[in-house]
C-alpha atoms as a PDB file:
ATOM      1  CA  UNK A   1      68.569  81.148  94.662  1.00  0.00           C
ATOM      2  CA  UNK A   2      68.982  85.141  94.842  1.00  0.00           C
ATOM      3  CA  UNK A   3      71.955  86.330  92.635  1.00  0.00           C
ATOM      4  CA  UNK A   4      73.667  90.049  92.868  1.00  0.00           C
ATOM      5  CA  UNK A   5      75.989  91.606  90.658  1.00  0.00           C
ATOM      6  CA  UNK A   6      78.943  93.059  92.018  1.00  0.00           C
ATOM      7  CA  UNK A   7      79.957  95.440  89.601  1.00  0.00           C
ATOM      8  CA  UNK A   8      83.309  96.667  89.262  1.00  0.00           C
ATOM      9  CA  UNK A   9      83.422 100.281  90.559  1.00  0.00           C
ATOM     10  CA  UNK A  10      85.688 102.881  89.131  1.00  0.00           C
ATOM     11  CA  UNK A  11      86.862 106.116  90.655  1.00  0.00           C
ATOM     12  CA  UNK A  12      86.234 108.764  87.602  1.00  0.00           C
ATOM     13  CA  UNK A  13      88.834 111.130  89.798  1.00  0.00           C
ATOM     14  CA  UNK A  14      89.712 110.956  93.506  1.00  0.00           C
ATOM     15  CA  UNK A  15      90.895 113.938  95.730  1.00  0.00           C
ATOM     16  CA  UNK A  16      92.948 112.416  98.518  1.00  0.00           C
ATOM     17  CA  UNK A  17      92.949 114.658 101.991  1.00  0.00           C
ATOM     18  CA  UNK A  18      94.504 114.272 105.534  1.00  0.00           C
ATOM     19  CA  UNK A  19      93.953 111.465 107.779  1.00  0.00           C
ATOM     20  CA  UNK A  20      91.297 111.402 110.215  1.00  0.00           C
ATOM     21  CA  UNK A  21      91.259 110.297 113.976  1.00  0.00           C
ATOM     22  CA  UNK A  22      89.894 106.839 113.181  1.00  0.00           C
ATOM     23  CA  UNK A  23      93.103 106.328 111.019  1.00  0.00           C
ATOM     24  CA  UNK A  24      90.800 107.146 107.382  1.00  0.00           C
ATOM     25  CA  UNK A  25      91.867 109.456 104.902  1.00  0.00           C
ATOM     26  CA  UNK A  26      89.052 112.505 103.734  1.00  0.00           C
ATOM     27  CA  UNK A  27      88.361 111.775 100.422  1.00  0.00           C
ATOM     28  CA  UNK A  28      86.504 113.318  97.247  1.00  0.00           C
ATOM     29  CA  UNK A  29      85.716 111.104  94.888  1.00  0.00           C
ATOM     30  CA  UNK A  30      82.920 110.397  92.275  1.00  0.00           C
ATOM     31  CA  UNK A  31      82.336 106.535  91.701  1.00  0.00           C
ATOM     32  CA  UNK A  32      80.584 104.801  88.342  1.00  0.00           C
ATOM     33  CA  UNK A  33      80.265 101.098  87.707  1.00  0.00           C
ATOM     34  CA  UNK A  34      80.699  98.891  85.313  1.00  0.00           C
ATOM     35  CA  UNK A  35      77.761  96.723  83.662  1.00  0.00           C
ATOM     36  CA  UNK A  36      80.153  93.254  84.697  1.00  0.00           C
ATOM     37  CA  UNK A  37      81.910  92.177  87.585  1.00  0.00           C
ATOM     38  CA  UNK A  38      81.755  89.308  90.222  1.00  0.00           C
ATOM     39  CA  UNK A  39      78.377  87.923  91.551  1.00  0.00           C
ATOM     40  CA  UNK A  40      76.894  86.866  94.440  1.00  0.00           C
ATOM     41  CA  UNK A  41      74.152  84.331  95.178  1.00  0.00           C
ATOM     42  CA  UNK A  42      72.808  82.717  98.101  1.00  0.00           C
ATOM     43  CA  UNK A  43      70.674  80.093  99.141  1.00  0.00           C
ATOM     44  CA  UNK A  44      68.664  79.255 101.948  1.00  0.00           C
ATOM     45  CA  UNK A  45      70.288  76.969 104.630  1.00  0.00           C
ATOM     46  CA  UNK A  46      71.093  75.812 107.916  1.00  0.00           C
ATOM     47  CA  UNK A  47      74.641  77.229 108.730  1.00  0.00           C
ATOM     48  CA  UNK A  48      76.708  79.457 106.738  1.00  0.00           C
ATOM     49  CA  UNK A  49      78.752  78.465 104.102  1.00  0.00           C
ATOM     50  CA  UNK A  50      80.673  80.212 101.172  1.00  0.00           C
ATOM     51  CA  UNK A  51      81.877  78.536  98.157  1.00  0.00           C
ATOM     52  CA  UNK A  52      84.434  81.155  95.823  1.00  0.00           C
ATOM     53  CA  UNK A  53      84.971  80.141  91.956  1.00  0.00           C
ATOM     54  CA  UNK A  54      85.589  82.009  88.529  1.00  0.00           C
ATOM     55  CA  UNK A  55      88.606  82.919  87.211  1.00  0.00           C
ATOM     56  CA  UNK A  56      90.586  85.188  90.206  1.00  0.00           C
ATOM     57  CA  UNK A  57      89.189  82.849  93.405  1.00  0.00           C
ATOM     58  CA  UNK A  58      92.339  81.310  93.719  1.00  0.00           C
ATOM     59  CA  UNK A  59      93.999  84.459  94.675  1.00  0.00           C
ATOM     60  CA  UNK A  60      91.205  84.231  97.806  1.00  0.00           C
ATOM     61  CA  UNK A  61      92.594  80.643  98.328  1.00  0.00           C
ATOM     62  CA  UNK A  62      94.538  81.500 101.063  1.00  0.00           C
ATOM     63  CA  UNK A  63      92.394  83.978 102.532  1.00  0.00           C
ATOM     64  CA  UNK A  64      90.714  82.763 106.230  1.00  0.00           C
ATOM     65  CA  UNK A  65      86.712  82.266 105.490  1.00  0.00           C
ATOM     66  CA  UNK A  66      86.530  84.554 108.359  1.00  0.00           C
ATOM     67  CA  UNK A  67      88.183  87.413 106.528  1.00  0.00           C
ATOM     68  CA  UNK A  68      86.330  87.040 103.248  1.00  0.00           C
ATOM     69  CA  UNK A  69      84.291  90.397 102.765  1.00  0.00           C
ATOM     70  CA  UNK A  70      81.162  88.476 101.977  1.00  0.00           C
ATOM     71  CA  UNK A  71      81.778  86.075 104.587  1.00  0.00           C
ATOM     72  CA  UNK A  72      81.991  89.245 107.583  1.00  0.00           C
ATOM     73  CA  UNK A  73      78.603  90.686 105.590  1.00  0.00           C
ATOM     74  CA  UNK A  74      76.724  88.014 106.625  1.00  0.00           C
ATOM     75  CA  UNK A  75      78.113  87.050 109.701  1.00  0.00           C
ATOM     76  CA  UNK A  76      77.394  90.640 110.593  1.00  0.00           C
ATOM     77  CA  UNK A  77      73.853  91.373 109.716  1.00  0.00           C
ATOM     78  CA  UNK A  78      73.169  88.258 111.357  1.00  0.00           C
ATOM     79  CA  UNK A  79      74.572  89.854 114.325  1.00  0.00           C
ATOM     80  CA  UNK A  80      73.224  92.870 113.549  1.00  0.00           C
ATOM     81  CA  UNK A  81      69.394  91.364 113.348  1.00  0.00           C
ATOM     82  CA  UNK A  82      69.801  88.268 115.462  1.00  0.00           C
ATOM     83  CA  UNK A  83      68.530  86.414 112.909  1.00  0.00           C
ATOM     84  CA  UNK A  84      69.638  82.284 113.425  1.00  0.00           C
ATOM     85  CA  UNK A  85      68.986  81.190 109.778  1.00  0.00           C
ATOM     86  CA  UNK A  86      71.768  80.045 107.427  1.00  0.00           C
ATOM     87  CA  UNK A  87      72.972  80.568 103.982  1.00  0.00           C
ATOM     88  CA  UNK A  88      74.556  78.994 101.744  1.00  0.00           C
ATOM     89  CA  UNK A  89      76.979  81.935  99.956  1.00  0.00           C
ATOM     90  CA  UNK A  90      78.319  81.812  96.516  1.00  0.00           C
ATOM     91  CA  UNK A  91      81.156  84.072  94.832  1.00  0.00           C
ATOM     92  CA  UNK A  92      81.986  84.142  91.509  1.00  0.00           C
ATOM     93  CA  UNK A  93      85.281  86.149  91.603  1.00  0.00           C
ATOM     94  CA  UNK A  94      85.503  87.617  88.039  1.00  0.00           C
ATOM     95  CA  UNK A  95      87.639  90.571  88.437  1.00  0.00           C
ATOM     96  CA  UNK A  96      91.452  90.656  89.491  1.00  0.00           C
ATOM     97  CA  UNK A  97      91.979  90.634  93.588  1.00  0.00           C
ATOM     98  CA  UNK A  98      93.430  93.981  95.052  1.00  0.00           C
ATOM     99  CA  UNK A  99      93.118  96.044  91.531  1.00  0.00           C
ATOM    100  CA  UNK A 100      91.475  98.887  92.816  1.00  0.00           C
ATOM    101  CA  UNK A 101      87.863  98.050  90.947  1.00  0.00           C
ATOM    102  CA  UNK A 102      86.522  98.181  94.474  1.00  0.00           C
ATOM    103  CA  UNK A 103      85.995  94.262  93.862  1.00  0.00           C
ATOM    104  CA  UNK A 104      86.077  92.866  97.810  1.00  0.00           C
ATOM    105  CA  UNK A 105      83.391  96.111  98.470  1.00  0.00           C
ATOM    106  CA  UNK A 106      81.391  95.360  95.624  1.00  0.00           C
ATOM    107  CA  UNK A 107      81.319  91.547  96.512  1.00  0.00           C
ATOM    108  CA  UNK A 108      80.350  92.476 100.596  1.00  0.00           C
ATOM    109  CA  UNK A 109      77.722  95.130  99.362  1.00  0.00           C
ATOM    110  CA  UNK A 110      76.389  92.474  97.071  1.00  0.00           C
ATOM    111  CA  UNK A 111      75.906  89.625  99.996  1.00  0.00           C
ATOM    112  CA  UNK A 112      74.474  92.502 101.880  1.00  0.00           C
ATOM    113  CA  UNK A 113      71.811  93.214  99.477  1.00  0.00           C
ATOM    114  CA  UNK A 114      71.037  89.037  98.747  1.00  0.00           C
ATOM    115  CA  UNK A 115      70.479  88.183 102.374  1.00  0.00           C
ATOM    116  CA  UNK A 116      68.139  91.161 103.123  1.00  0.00           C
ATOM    117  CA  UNK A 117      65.866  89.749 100.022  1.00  0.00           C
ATOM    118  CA  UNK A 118      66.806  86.167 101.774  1.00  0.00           C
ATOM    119  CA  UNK A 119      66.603  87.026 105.248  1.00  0.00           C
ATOM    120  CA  UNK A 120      64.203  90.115 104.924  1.00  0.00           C
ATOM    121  CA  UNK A 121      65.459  91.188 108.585  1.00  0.00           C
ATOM    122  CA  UNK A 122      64.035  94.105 110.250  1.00  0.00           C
ATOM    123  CA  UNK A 123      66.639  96.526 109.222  1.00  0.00           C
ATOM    124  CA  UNK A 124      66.638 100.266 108.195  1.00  0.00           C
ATOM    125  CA  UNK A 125      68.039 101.767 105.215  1.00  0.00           C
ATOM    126  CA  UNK A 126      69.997 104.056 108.093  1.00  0.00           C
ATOM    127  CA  UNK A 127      71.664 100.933 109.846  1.00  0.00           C
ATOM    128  CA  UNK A 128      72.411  98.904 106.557  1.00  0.00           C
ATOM    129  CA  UNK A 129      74.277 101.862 106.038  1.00  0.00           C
ATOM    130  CA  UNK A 130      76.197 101.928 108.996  1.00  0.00           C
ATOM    131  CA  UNK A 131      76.906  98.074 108.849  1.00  0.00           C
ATOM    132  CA  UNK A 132      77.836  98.620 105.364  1.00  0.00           C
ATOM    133  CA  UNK A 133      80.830 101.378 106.237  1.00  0.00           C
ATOM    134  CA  UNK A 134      82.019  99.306 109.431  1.00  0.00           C
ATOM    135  CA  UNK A 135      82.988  96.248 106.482  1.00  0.00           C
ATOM    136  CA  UNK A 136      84.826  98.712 104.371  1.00  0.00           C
ATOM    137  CA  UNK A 137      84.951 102.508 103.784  1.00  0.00           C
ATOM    138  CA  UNK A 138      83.287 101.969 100.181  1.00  0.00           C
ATOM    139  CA  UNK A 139      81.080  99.712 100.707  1.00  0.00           C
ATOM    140  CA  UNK A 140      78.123 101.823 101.314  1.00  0.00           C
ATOM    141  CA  UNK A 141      78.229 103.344  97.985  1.00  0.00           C
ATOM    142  CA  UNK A 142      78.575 100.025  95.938  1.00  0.00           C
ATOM    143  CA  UNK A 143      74.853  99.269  97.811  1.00  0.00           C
ATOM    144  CA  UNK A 144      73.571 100.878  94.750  1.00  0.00           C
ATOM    145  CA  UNK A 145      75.379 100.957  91.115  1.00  0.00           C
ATOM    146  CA  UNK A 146      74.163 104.341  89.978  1.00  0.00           C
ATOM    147  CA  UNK A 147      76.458 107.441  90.021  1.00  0.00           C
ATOM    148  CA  UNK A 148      77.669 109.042  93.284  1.00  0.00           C
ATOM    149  CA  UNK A 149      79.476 111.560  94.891  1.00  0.00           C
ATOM    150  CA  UNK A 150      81.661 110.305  97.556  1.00  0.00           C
ATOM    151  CA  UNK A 151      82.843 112.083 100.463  1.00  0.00           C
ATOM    152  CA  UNK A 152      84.347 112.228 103.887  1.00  0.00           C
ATOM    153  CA  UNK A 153      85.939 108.668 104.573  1.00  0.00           C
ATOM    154  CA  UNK A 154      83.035 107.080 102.477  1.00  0.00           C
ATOM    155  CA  UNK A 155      80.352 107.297 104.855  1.00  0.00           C
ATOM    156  CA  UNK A 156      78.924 110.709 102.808  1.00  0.00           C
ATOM    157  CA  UNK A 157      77.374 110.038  99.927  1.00  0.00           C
ATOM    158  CA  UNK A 158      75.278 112.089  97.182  1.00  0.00           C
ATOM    159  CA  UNK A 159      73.864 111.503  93.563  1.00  0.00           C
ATOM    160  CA  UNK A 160      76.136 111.949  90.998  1.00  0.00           C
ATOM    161  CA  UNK A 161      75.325 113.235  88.079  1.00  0.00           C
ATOM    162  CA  UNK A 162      72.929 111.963  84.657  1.00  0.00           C
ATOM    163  CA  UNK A 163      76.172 110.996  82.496  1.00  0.00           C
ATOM    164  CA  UNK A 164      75.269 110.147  78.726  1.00  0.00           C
ATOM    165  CA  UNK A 165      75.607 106.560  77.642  1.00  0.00           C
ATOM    166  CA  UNK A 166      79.461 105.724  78.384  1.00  0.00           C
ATOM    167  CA  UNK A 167      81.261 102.761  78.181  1.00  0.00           C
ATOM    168  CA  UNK A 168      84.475 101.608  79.846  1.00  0.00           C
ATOM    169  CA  UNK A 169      87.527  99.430  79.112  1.00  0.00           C
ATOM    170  CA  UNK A 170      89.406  98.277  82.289  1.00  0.00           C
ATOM    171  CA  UNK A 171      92.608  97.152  82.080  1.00  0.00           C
ATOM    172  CA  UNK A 172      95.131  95.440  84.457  1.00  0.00           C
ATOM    173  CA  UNK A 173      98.606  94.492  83.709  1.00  0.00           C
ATOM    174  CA  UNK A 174      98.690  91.845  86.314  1.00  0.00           C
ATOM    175  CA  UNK A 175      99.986  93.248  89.000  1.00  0.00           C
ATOM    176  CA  UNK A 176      98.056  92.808  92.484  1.00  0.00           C
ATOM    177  CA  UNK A 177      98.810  96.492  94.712  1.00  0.00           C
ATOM    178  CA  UNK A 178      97.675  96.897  98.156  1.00  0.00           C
ATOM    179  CA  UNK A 179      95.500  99.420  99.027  1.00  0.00           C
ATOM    180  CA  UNK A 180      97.008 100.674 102.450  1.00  0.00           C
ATOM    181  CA  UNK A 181     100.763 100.503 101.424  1.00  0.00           C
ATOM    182  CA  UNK A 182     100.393 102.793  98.462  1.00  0.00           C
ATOM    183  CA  UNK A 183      98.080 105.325 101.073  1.00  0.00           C
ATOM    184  CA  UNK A 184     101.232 104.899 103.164  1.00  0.00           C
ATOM    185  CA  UNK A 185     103.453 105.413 100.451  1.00  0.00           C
ATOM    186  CA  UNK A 186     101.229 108.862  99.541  1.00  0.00           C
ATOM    187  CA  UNK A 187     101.199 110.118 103.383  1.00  0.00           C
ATOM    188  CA  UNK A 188     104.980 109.368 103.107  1.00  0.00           C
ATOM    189  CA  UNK A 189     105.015 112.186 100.260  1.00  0.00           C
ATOM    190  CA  UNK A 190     102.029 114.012 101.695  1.00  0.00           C
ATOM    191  CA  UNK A 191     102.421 114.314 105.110  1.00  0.00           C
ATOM    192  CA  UNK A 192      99.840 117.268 105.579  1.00  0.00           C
ATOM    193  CA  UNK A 193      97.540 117.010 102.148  1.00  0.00           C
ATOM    194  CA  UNK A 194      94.989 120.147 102.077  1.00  0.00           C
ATOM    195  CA  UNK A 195      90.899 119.083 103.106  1.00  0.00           C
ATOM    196  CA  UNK A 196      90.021 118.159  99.437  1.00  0.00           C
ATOM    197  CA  UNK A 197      87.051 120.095  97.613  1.00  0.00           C
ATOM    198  CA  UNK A 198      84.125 118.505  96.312  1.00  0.00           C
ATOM    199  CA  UNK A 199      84.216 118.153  92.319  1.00  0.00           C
ATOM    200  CA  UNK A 200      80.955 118.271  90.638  1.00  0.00           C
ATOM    201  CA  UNK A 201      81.457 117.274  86.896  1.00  0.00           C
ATOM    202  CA  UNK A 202      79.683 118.703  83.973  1.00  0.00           C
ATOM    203  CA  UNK A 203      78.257 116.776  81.462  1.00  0.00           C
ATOM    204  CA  UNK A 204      76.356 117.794  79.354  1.00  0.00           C
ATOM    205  CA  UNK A 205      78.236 116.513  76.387  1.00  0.00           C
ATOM    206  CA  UNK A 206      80.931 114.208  75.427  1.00  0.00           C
ATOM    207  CA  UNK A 207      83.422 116.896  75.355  1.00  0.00           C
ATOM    208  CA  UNK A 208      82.362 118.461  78.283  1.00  0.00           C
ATOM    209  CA  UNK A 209      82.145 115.402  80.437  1.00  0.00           C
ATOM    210  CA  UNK A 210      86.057 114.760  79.335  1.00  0.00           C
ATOM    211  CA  UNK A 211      86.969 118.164  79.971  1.00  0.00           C
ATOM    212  CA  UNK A 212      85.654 118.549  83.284  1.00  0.00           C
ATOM    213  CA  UNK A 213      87.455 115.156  84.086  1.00  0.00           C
ATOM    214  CA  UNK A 214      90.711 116.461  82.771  1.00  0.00           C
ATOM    215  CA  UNK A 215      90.173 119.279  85.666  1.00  0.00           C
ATOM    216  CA  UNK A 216      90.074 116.351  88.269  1.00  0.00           C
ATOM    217  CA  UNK A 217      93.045 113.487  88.664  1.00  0.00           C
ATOM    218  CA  UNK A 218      93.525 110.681  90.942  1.00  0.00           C
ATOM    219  CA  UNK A 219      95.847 111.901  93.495  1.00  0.00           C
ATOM    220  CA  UNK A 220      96.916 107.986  94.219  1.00  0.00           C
ATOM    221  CA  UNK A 221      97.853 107.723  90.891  1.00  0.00           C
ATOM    222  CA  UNK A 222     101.649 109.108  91.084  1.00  0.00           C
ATOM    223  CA  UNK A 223     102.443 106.918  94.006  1.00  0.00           C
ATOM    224  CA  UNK A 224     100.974 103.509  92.240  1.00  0.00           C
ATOM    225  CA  UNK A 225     103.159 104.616  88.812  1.00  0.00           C
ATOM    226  CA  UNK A 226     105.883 104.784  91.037  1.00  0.00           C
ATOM    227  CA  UNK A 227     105.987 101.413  92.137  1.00  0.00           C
ATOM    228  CA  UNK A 228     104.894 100.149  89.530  1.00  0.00           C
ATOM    229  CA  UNK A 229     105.976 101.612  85.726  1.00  0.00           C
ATOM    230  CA  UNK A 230     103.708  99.212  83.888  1.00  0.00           C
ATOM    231  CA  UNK A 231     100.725 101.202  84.725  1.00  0.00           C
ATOM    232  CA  UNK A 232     102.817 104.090  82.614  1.00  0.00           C
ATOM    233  CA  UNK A 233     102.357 101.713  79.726  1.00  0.00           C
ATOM    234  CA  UNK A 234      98.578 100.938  80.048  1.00  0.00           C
ATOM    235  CA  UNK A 235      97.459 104.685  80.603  1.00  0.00           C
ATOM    236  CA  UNK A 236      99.431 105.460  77.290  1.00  0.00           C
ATOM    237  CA  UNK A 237      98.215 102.832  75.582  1.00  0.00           C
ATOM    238  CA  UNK A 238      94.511 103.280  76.603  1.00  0.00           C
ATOM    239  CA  UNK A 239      94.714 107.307  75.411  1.00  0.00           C
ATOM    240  CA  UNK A 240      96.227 106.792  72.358  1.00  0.00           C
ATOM    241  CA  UNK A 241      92.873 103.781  71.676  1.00  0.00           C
ATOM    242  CA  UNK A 242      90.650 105.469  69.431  1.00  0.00           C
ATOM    243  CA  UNK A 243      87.473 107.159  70.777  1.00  0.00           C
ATOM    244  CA  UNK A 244      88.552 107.366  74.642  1.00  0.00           C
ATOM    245  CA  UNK A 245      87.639 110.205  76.095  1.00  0.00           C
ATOM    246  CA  UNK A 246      89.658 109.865  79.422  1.00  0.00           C
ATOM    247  CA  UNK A 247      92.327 107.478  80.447  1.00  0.00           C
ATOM    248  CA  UNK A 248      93.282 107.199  83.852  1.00  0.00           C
ATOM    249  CA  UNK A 249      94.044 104.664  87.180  1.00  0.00           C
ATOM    250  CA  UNK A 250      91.338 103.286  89.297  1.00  0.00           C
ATOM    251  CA  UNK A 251      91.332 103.453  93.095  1.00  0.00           C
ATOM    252  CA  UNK A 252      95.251 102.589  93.818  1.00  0.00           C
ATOM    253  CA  UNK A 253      95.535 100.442  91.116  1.00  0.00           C
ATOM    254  CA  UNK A 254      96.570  98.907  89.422  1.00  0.00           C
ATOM    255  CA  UNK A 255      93.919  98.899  87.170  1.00  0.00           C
ATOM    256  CA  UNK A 256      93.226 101.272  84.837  1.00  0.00           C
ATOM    257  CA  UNK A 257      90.165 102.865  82.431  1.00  0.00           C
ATOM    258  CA  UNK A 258      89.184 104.414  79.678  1.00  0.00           C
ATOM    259  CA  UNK A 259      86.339 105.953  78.909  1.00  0.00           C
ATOM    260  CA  UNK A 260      84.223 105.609  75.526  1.00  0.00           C
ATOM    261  CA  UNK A 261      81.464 106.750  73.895  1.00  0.00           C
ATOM    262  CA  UNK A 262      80.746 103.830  71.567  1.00  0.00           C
ATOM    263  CA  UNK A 263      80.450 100.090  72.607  1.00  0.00           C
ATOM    264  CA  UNK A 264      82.230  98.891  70.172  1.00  0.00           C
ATOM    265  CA  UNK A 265      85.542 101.259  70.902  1.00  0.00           C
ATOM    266  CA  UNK A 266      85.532 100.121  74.183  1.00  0.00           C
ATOM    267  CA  UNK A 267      85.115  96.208  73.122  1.00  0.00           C
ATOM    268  CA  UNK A 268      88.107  97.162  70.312  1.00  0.00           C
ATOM    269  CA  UNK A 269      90.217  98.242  72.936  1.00  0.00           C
ATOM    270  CA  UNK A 270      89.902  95.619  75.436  1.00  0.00           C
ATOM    271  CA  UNK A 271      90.472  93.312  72.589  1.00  0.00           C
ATOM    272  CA  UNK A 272      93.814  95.224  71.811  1.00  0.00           C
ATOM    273  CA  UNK A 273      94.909  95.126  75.199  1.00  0.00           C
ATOM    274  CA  UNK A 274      94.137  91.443  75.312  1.00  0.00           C
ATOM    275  CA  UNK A 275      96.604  90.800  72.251  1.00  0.00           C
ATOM    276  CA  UNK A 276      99.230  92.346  74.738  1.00  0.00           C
ATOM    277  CA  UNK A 277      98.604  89.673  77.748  1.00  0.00           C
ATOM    278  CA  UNK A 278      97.062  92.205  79.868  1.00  0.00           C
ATOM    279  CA  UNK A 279      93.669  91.303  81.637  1.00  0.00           C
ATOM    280  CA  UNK A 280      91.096  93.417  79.763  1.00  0.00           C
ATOM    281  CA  UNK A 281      86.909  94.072  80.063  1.00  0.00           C
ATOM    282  CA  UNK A 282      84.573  95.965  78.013  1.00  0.00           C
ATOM    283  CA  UNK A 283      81.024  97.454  79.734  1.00  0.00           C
ATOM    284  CA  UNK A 284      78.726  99.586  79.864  1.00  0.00           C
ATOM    285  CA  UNK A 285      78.730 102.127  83.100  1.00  0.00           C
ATOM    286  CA  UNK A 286      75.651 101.479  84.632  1.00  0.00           C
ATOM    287  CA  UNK A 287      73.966 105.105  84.522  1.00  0.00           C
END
């Protein structure tokens, strides 16, 4: 059996632009992930089959098989490659569904990397690439889980930068917010947003690194508060926790961070925000 983590991904700040012809937005964005998330493992077999389990796959339930990110993945490269063999595909769905942790990109970029270490098709870095954006905009930068730039609709990607040993707490009130209807909701307010810039973010300390976030927001952030005021109450509650550096939403939500620079703040505040009912994780950020 080969087993991936899908880490959760978090958008440290992201610059929302205009839309493009093929109906994307331009983006800026710099992506970390988490040390947790779902997994993926896969088996040799005759046919393809996926099994979901863990704590959020019954919000996948009623999801077709066919429209299950790591189900497409494989039935793709397979396509892609020609290959004929199997696989036997496992999720363990760890992290709540449509939460803006990147979780159904993660999952897809996950399958993609098992079944070329199952499969090992004749496949460049190039076209895995290109398969990887035509599943989801941001799936070609959860192939890796370092750092990275983001840029364009997804498809341009750069190193981020060496950040000092951080730690996150992610927290989600329980509220599942789709991605597209709060970008429609934003082009409904921003019906002509300017080309954003590209943000590079200095770090060469603590306070430095929180600074140069605190230059940076997540333009998507307004619009999810909007519809829906709990997030007010976790980005309060997650600045005032002791130690974090940053707090802010993920993606379009509804999940939101903060950043630490102690393991144990981060494990102190996920336990606080636990007391509260919300769904809470502590990790490291994979650097």
């Amino acid at each position: 059996m080969i087993v991936e983590k899908a880490p959760a991904k978090i958008n440290l700040y992201l610059h929302v632009g205009p839309l493009r012809h093929d109906g994307l937005h331009e983006l800026s964005s710099l992506f970390v992930f988490a040390g947790e998330g779902d997994r993926v493992s896969v088996s040799a077999a005759t046919e393809l089959s996926l099994k979901i389990e863990g704590p959020f796959a019954g919000a996948l339930s009623g999801l077709p098989q066919e429209k299950n990110l790591v189900w497409r993945a494989a039935s793709m490269l397979r396509e892609k490659t020609g290959i004929h063999e199997g696989a036997a595909l496992s999720l363990q769905k760890n992290l709540p569904v449509a939460s803006g942790v990147g979780g159904g990109s993660a999952d897809a970029a996950a399958a993609l990397r098992a079944l070329m270490r199952l499969w090992r098709p004749d496949l460049s870095d190039e076209a895995l690439f290109d398969l990887a954006f035509g599943l989801g905009a941001d799936v070609p930068a959860c192939l890796g889980a370092a750092p990275i730039y983001v840029s364009g609709a997804g498809e341009q990607i750069r190193p981020g930068p060496s950040l000092p040993p951080l730690w996150v707490c992610l927290v989600n009130p329980g509220i599942d917010m789709a991605t597209g209807a709060i970008f429609q909701a934003f082009d409904n307010v921003h019906p002509a947003p300017a080309l954003p810039a590209a943000t590079m973010v200095e770090v060469s300390d603590y306070e430095r690194l929180a600074a140069s976030l605190r230059s940076t927001r997540n333009d998507l952030e307004p619009i999810a508060r909007n519809q829906a005021p709990e997030i007010d109450d976790v980005i309060e509650f997650l600045a005032d926790e002791p130690g974090a550096l940053i707090a802010r939403l993920s993606g379009s939500g509804a999940t939101c961070f903060a950043l630490f620079a102690s393991a144990a703040a981060a494990a102190a505040a996920a336990g606080r925000a636990s007391a509260r009912g919300w769904w809470a994780l502590a990790s490291p950020i994979c650097i």
